[in-house]
N, C-alpha and C. Protein backbone atom coordinates (compact mmCIF):
# COMPACT_ATOMS: atom_id res chain seq x y z
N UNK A 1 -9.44 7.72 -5.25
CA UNK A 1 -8.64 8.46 -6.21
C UNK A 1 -8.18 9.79 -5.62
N UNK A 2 -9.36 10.57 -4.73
CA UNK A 2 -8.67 11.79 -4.16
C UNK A 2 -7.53 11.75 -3.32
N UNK A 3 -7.37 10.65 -2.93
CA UNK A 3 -6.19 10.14 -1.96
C UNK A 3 -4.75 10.22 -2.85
N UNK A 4 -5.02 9.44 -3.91
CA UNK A 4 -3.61 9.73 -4.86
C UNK A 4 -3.49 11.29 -5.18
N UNK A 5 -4.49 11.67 -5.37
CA UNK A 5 -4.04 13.27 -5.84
C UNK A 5 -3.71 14.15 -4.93
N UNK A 6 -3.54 14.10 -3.53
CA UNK A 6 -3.22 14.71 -2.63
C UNK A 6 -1.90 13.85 -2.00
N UNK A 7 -1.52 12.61 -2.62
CA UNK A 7 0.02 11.93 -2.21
C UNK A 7 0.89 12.81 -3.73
N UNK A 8 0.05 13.15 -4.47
CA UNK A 8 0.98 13.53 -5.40
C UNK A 8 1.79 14.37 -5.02
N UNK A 9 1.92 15.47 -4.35
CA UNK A 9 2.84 16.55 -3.83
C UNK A 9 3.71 16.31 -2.85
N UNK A 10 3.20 15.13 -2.05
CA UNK A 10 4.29 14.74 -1.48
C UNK A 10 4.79 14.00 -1.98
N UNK A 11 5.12 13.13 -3.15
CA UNK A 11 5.92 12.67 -3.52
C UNK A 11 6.70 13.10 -4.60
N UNK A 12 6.30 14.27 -4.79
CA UNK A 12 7.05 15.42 -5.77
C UNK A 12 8.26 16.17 -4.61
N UNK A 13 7.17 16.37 -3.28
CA UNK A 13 8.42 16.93 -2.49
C UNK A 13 9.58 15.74 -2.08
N UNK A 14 9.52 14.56 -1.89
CA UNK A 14 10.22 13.67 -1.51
C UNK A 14 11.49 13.48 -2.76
N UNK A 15 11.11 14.37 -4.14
CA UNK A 15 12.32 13.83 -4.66
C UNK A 15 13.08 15.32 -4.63
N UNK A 16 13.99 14.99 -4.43
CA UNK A 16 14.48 16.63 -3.38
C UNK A 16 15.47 16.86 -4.49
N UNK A 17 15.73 16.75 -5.84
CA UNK A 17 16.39 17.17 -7.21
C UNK A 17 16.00 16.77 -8.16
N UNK A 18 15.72 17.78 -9.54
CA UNK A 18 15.06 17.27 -10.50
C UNK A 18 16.54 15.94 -11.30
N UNK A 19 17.43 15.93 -10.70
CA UNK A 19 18.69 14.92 -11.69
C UNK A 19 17.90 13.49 -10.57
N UNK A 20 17.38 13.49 -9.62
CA UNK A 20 16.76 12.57 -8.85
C UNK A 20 15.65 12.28 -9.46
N UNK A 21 15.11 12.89 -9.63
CA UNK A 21 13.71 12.80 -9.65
C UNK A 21 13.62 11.69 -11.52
N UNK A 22 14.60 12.47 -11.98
CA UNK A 22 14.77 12.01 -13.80
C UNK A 22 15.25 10.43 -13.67
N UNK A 23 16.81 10.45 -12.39
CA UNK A 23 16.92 8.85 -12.38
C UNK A 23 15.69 7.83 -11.87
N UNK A 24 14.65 8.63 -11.12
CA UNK A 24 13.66 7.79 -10.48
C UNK A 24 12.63 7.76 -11.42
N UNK A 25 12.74 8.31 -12.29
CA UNK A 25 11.86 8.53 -13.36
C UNK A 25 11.82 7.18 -14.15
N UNK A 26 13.24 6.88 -14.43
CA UNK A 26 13.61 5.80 -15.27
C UNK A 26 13.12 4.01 -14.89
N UNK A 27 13.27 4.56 -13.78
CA UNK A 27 13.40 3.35 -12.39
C UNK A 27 11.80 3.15 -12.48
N UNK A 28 10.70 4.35 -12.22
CA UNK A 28 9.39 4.14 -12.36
C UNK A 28 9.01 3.18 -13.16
N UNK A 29 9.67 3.81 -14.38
CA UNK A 29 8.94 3.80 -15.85
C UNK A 29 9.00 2.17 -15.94
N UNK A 30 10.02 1.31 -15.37
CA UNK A 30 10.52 -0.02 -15.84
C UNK A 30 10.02 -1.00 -14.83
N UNK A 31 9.54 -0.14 -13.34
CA UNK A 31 8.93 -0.91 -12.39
C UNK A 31 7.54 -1.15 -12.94
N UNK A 32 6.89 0.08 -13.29
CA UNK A 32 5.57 0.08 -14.03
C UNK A 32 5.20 -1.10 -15.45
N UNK A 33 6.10 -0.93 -15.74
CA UNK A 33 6.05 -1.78 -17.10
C UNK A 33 5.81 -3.29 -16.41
N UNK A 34 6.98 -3.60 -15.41
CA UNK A 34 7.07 -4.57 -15.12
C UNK A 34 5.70 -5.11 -14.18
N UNK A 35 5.31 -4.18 -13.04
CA UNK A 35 3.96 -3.95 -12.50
C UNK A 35 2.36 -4.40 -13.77
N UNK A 36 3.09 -3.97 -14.83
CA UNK A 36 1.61 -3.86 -16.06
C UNK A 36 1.39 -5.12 -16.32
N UNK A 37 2.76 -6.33 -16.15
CA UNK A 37 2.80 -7.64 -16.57
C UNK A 37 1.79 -8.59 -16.24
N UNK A 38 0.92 -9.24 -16.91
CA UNK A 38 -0.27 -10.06 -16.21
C UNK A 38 0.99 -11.30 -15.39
N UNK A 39 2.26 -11.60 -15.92
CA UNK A 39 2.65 -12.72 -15.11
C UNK A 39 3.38 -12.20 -13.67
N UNK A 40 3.92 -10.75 -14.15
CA UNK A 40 4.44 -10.34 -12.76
C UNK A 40 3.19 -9.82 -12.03
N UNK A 41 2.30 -9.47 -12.12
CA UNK A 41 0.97 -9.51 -11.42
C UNK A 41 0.83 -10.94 -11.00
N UNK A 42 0.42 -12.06 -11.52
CA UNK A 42 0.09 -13.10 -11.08
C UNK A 42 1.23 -13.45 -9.83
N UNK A 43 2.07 -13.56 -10.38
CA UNK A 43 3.64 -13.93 -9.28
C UNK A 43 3.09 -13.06 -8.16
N UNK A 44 2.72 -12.12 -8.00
CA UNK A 44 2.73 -10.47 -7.07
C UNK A 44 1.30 -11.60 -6.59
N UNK A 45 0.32 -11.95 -6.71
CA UNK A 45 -0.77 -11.99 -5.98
C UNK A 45 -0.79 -13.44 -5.35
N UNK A 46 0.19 -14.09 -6.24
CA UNK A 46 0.62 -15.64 -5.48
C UNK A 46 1.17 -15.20 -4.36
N UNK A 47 1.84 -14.57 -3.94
CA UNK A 47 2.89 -14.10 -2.85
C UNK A 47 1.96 -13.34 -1.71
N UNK A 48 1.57 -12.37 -2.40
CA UNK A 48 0.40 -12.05 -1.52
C UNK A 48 -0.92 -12.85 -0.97
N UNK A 49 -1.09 -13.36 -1.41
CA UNK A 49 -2.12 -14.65 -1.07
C UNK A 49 -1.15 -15.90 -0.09
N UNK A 50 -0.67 -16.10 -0.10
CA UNK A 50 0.72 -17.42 0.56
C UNK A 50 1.26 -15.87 1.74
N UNK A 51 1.17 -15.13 1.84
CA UNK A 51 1.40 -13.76 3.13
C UNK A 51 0.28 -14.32 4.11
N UNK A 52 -0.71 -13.79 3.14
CA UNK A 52 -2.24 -13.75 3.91
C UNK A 52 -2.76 -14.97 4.33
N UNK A 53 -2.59 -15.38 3.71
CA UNK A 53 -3.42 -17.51 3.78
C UNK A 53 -2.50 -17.62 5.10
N UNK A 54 -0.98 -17.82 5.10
CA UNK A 54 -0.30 -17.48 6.55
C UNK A 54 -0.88 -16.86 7.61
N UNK A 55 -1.25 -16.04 7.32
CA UNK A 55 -1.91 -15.05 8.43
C UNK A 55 -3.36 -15.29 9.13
N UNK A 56 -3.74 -16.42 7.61
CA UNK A 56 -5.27 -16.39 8.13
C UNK A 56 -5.18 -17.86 9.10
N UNK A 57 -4.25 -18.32 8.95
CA UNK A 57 -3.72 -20.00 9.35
C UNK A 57 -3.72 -19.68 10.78
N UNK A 58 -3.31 -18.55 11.29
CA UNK A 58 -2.86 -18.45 13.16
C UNK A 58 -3.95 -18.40 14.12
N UNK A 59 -3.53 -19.40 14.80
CA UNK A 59 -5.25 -19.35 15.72
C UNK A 59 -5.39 -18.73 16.69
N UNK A 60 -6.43 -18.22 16.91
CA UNK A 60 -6.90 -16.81 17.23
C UNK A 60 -6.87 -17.20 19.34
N UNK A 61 -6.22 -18.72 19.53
CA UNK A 61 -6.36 -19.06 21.04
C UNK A 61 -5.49 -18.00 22.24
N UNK A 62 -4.56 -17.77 21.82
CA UNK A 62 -3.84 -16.74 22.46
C UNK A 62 -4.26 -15.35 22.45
N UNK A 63 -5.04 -14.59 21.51
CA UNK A 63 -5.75 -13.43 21.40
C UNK A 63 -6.89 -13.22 22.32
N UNK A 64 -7.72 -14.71 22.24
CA UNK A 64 -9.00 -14.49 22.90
C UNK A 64 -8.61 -14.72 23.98
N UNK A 65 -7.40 -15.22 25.14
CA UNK A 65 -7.52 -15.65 26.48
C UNK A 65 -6.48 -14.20 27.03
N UNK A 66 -6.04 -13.23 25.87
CA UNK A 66 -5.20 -12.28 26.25
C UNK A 66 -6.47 -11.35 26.68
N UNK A 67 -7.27 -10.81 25.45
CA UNK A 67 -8.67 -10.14 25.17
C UNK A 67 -9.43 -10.50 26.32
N UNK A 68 -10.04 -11.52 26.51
CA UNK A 68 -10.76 -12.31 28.12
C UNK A 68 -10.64 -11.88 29.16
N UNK A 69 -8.83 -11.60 29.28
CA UNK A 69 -8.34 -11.53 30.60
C UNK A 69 -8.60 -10.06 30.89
N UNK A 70 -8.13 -9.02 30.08
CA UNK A 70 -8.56 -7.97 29.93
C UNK A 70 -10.19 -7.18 29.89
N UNK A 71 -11.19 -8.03 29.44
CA UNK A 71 -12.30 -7.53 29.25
C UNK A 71 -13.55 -9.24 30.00
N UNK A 72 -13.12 -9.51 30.90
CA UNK A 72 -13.43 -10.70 31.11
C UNK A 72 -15.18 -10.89 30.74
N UNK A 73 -16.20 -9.73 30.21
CA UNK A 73 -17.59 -9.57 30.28
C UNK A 73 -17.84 -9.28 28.56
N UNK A 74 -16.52 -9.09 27.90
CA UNK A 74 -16.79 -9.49 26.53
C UNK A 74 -17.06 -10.46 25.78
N UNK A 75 -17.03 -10.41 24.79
CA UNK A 75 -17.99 -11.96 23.81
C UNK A 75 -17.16 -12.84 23.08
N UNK A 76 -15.61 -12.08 23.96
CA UNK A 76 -14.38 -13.45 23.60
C UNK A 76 -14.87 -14.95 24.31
N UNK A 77 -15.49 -14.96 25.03
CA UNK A 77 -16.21 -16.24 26.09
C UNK A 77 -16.77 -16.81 24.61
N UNK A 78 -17.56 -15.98 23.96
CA UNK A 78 -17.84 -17.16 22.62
C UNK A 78 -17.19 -17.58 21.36
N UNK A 79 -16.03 -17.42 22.09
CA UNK A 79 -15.10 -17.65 20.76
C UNK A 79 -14.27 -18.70 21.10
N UNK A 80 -14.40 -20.08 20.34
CA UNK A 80 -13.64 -21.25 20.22
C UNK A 80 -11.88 -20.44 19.68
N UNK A 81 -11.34 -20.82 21.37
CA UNK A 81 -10.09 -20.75 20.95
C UNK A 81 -9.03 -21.15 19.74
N UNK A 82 -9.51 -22.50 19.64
CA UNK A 82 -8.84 -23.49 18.28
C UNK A 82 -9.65 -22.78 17.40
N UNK A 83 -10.14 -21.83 16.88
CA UNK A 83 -10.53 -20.84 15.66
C UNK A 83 -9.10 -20.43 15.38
N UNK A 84 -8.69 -20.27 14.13
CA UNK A 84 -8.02 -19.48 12.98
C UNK A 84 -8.68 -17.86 12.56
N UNK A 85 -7.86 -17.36 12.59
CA UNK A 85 -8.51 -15.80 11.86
C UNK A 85 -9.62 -16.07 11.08
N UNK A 86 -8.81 -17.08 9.70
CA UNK A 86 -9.92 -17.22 8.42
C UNK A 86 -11.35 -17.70 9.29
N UNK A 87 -11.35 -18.79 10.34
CA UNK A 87 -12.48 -19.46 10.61
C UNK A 87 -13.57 -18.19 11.25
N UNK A 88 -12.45 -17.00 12.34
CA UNK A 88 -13.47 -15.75 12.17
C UNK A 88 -14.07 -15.11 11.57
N UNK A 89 -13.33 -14.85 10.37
CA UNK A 89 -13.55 -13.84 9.59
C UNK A 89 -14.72 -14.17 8.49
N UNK A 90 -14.66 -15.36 8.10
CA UNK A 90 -15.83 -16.19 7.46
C UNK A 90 -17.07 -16.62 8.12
N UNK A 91 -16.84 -16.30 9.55
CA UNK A 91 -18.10 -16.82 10.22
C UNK A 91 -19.36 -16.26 9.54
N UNK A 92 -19.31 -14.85 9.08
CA UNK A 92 -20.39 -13.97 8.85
C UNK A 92 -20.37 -13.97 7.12
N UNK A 93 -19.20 -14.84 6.54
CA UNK A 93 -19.27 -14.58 5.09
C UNK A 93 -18.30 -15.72 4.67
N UNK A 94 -19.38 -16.84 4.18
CA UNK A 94 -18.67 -17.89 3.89
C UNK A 94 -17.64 -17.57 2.74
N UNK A 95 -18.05 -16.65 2.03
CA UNK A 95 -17.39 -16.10 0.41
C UNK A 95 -15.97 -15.85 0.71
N UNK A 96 -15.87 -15.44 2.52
CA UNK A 96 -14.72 -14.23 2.72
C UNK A 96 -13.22 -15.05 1.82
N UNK A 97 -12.71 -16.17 2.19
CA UNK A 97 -11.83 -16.88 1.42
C UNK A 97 -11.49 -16.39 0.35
N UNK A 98 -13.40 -16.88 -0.74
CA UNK A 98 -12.89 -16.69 -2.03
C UNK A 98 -12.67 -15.41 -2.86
N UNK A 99 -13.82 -14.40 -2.08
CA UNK A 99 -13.26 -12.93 -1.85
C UNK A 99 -12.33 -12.16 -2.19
N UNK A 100 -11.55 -12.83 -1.17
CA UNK A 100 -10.18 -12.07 -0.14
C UNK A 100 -9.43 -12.60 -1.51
N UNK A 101 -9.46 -13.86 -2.15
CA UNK A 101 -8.63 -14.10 -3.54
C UNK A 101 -8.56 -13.27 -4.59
N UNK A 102 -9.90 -12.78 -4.57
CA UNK A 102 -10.46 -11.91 -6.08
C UNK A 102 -9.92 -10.44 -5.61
N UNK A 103 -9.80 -9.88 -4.58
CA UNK A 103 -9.51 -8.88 -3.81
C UNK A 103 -8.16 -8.44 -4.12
N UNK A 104 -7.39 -9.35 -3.69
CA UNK A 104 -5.83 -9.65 -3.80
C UNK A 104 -5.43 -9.82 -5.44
N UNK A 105 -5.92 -9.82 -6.22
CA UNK A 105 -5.60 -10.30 -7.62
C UNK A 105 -6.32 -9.53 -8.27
N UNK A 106 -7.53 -8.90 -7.64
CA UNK A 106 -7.79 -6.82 -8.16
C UNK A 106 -7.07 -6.03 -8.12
N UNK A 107 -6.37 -6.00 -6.42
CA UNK A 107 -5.78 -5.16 -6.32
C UNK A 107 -4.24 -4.97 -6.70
N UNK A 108 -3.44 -6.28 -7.39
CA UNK A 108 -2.43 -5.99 -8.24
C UNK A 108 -2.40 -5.87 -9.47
N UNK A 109 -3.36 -5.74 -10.25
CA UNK A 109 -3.66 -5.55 -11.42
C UNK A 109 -3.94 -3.48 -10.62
N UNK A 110 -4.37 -3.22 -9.95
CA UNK A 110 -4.31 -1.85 -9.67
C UNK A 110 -3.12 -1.49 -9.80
N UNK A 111 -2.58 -1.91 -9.00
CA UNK A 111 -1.39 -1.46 -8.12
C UNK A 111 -0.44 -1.21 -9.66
N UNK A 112 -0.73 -2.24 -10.81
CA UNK A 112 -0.35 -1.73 -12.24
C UNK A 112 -0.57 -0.75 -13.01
N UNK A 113 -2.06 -0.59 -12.70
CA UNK A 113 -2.46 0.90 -13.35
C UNK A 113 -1.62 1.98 -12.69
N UNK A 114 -1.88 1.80 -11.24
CA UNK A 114 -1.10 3.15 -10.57
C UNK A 114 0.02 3.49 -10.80
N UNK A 115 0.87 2.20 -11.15
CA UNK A 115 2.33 2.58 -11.14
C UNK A 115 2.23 3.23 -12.96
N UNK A 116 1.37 2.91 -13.45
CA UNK A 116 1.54 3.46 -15.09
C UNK A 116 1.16 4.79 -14.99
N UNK A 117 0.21 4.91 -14.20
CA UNK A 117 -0.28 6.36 -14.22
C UNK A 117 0.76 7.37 -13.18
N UNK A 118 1.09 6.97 -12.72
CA UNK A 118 2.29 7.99 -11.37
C UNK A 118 3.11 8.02 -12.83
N UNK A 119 3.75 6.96 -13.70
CA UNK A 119 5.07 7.16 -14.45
C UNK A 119 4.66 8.31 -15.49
N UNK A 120 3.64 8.13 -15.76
CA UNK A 120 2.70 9.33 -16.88
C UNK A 120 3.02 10.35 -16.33
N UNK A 121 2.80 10.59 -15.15
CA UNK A 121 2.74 12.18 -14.36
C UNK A 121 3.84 12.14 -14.39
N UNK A 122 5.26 11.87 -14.30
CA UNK A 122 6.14 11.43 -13.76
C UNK A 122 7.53 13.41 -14.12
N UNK A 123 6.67 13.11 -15.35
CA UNK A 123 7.18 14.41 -15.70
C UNK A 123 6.79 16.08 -15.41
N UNK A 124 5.84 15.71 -15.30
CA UNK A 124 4.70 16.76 -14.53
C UNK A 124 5.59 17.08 -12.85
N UNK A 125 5.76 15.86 -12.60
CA UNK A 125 6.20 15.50 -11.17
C UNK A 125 7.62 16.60 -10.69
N UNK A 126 8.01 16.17 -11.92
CA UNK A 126 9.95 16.90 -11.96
C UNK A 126 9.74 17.90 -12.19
N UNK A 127 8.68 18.75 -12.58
CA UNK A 127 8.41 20.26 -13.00
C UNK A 127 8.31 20.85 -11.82
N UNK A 128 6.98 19.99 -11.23
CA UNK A 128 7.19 20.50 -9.55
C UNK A 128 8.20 20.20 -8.36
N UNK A 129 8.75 19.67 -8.76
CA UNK A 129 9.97 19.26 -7.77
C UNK A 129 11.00 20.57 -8.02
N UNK A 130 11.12 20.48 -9.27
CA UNK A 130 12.19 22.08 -9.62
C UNK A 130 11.73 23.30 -9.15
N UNK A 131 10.34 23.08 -9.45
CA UNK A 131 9.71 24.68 -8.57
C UNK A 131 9.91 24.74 -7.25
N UNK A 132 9.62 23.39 -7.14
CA UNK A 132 9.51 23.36 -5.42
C UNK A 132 10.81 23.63 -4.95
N UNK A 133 12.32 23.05 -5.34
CA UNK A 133 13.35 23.54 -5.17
C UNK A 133 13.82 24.88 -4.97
N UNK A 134 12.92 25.17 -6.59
CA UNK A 134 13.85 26.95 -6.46
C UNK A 134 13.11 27.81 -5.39
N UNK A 135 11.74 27.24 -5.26
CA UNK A 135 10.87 28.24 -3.81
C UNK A 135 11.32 27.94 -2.81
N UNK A 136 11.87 26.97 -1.87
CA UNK A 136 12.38 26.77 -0.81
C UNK A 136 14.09 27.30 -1.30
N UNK A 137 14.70 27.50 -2.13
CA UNK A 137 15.90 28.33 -1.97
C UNK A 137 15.51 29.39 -2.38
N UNK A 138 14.71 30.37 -2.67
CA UNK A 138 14.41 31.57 -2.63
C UNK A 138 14.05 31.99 -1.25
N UNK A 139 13.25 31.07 -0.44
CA UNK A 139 12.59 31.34 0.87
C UNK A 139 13.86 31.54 1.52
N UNK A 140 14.45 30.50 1.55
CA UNK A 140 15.78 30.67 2.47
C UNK A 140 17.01 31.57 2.39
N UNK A 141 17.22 31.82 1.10
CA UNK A 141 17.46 33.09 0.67
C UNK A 141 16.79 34.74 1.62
N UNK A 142 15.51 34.78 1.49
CA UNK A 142 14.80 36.20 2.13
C UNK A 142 15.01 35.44 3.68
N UNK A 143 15.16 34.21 3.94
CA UNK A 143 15.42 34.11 5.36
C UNK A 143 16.88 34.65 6.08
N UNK A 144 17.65 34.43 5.02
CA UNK A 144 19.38 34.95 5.60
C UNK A 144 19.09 36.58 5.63
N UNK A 145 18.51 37.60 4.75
CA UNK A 145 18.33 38.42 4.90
C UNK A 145 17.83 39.05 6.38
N UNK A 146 17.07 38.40 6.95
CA UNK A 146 17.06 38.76 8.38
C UNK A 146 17.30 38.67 9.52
């Protein structure tokens, strides 16, 4: 969570006019809504899961004889080339699969809260964006002065 509260300012500075910041406001508000959806969540974690399941599908034979060649006294020697990522990554956690599902389908049901909660601030957001405006043209202002 401390991580979002310290992206908050930069993404207050990133909207570089409060008439910006109000159209992105709108844009939030309807991505969020749409983000809050248990079916556009579900759609969002099908997709993400069919990414990853892809990813976990590629076999790891070209990594370990690249890795080998490079470190020829490492413990790529015990690694069955015809392994898949997933077949690594599960070696130590048969769960990892079903996991990595529950993981992926947590974390867009987050990714809903967040976008509801950024749209909440959203106004808060444009307050500081205007300040932040008029202090960097005040600064630059006492800067022509010298």
């Amino acid at each position: 969570m401390s991580r979002i509260l310290l992206a908050l300012p930069l993404i207050a500075l990133a909207l570089p006019s409060p008439t910006l910041a109000q159209e992105s406001g709108d844009d939030l508000m309807r991505t969020a809504k749409q983000l809050q959806d248990p079916r556009t969540q579900d759609t969002l974690a099908a997709v993400l899961s069919a990414l990853v399941g892809s990813m976990l599908d590629t076999p790891v034979g070209g990594m370990v004889n690249a890795v080998a060649k490079a470190d020829p006294t490492g413990r790529t020697r015990e690694v069955d080339p015809d392994m898949t990522v997933a077949d690594m990554a599960s070696r130590d956690n048969p769960d990892f699969e079903r996991e990595l599902d529950s993981d992926i389908r947590d974390g867009t049901r987050m990714v809903g809260s967040m976008a509801g909660a950024l749209a909440e601030l959203l106004p808060q957001l444009t307050v500081l964006a205007r300040d932040v405006e008029e202090r960097v043209e005040a600064a630059r202002g006492a800067a022509r002065r010298y």
